[in-house]
Protein backbone atom coordinates (compact mmCIF):
# COMPACT_ATOMS: atom_id res chain seq x y z
CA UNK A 1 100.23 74.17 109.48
CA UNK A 2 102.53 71.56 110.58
CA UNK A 3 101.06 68.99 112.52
CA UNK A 4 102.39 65.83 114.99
CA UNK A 5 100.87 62.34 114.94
CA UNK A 6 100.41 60.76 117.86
CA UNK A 7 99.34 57.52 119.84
CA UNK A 8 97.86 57.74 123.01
CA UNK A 9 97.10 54.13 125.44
CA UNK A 10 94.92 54.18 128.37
CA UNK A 11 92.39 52.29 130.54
CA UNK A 12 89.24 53.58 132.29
CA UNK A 13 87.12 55.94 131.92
CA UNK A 14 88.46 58.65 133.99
CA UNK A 15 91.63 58.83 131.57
CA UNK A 16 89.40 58.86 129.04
CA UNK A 17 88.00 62.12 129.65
CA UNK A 18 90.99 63.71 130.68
CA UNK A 19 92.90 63.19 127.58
CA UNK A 20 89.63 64.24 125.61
CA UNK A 21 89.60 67.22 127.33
CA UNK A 22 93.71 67.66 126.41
CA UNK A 23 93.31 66.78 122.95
CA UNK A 24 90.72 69.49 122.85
CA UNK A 25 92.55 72.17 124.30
CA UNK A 26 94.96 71.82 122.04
CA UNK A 27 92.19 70.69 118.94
CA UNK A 28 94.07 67.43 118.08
CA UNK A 29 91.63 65.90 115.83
CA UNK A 30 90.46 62.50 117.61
CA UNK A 31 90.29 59.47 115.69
CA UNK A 32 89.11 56.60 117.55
CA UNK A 33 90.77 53.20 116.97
CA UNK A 34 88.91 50.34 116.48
CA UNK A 35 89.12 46.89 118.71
CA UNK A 36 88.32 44.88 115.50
CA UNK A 37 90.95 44.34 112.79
CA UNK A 38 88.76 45.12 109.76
CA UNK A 39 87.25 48.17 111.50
CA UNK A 40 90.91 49.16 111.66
CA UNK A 41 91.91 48.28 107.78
CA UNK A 42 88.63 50.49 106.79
CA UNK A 43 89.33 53.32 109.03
CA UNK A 44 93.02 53.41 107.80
CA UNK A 45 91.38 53.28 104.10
CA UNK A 46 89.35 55.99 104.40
CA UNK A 47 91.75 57.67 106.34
CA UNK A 48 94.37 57.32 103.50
CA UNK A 49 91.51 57.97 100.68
CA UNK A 50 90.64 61.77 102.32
CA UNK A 51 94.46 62.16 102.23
CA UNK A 52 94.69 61.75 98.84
CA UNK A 53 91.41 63.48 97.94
CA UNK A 54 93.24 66.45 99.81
CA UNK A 55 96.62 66.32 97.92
CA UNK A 56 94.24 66.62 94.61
CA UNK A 57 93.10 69.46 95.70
CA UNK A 58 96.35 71.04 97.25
CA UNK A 59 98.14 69.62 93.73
CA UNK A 60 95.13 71.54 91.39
CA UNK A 61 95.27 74.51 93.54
CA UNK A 62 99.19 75.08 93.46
CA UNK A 63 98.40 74.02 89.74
CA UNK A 64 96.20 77.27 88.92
CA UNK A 65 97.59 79.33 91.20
CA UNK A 66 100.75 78.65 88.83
CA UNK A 67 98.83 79.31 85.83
CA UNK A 68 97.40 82.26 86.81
CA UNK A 69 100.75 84.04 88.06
CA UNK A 70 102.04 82.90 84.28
CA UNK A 71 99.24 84.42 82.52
CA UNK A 72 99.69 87.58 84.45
CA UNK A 73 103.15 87.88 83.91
CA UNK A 74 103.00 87.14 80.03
CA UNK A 75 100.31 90.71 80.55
CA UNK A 76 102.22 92.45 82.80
CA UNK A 77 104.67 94.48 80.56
CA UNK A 78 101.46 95.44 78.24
CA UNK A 79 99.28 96.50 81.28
CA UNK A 80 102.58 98.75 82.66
CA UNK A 81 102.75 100.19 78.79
CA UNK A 82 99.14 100.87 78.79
CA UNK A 83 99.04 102.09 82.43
CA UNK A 84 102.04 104.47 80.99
CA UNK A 85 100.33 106.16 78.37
CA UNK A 86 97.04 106.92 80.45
CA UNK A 87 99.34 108.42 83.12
CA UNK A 88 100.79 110.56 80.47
CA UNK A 89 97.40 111.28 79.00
CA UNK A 90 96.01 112.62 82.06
CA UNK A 91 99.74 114.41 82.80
CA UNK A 92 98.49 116.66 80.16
CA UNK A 93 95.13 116.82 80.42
CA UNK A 94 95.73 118.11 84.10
CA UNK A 95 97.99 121.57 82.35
CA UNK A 96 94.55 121.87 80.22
CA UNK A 97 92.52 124.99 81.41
CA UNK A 98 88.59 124.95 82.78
CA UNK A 99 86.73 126.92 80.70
CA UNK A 100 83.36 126.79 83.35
CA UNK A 101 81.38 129.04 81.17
CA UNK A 102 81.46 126.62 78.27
CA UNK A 103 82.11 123.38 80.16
CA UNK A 104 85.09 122.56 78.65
CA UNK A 105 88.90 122.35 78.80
CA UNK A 106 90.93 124.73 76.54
CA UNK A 107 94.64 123.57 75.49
CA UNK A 108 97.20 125.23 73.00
CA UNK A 109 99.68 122.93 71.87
CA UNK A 110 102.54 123.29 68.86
CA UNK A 111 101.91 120.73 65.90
CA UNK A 112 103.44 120.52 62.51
CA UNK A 113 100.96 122.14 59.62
CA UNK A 114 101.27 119.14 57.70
CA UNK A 115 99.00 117.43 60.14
CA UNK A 116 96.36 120.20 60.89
CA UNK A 117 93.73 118.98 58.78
CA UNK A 118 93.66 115.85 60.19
CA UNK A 119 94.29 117.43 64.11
CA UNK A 120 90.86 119.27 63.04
CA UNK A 121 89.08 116.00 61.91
CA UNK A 122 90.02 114.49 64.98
CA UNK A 123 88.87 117.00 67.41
CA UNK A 124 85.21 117.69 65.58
CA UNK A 125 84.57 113.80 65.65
CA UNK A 126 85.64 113.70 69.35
CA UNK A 127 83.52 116.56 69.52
CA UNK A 128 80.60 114.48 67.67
CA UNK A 129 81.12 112.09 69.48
CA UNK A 130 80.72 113.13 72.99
CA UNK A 131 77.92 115.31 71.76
CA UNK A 132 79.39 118.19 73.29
CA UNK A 133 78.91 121.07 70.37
CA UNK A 134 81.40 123.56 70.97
CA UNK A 135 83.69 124.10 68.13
CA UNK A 136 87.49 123.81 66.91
CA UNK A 137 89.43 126.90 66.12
């Protein structure tokens, strides 16, 4: 949000009001100044001190935002590789067919004979392990 400074001299009391009521309406932050010079120089310090407590905090922000946006993109080409191979997983899981009588998806698929032992292995243990009981053939 951009925002103007701006000095505003009146007398009375009637002005007063009015411009309060102006500065309202449009919710310019009203900083009264004082008639005393050292009541001045501390209001301009602390002015000046929450300015710079807010650029910290803009300056960490930007600074993690930053750092989060690089640790996502070092991830980013694993997460689309991963994301790749579950989309293919379920690709073929959704050409399985529902066998409702036994609860369970039936799937032919060609594989080399080399590796049937181990294809056999692999589907008792996922068997096993999802406790699930129905055999291989």
């Amino acid at each position: 949000i951009h925002k103007s400074v701006f000095v505003v001299f009146f007398q009375g009391e009637q002005l007063k009001n009015r411009i309060q009521k102006i500065c309202e309406g449009f919710r310019a932050n009203i900083y009264p100044c004082p008639d005393d010079p050292n009541e001045r120089r501390n209001l301009t310090m602390n002015v000046m001190t929450r300015l710079e407590d807010l650029n910290i905090v803009l300056h960490q922000t930007q600074e993690h935002r930053r750092n989060l946006l690089l640790e996502t993109a070092r991830s980013i080409k694993i997460w689309k590789i991963k994301i790749t191979k579950i989309k293919a997983i379920y690709h073929t899981m959704n050409m399985f067919n529902n066998d409702v009588a036994k609860k369970c998806f039936i799937a032919e698929c060609w594989a080399p004979n080399s590796q049937l032992e181990l294809i056999r292995l692999s589907l008792a243990k996922g068997s096993e392990i999802s406790g699930s009981g129905i055999g291989t053939s």
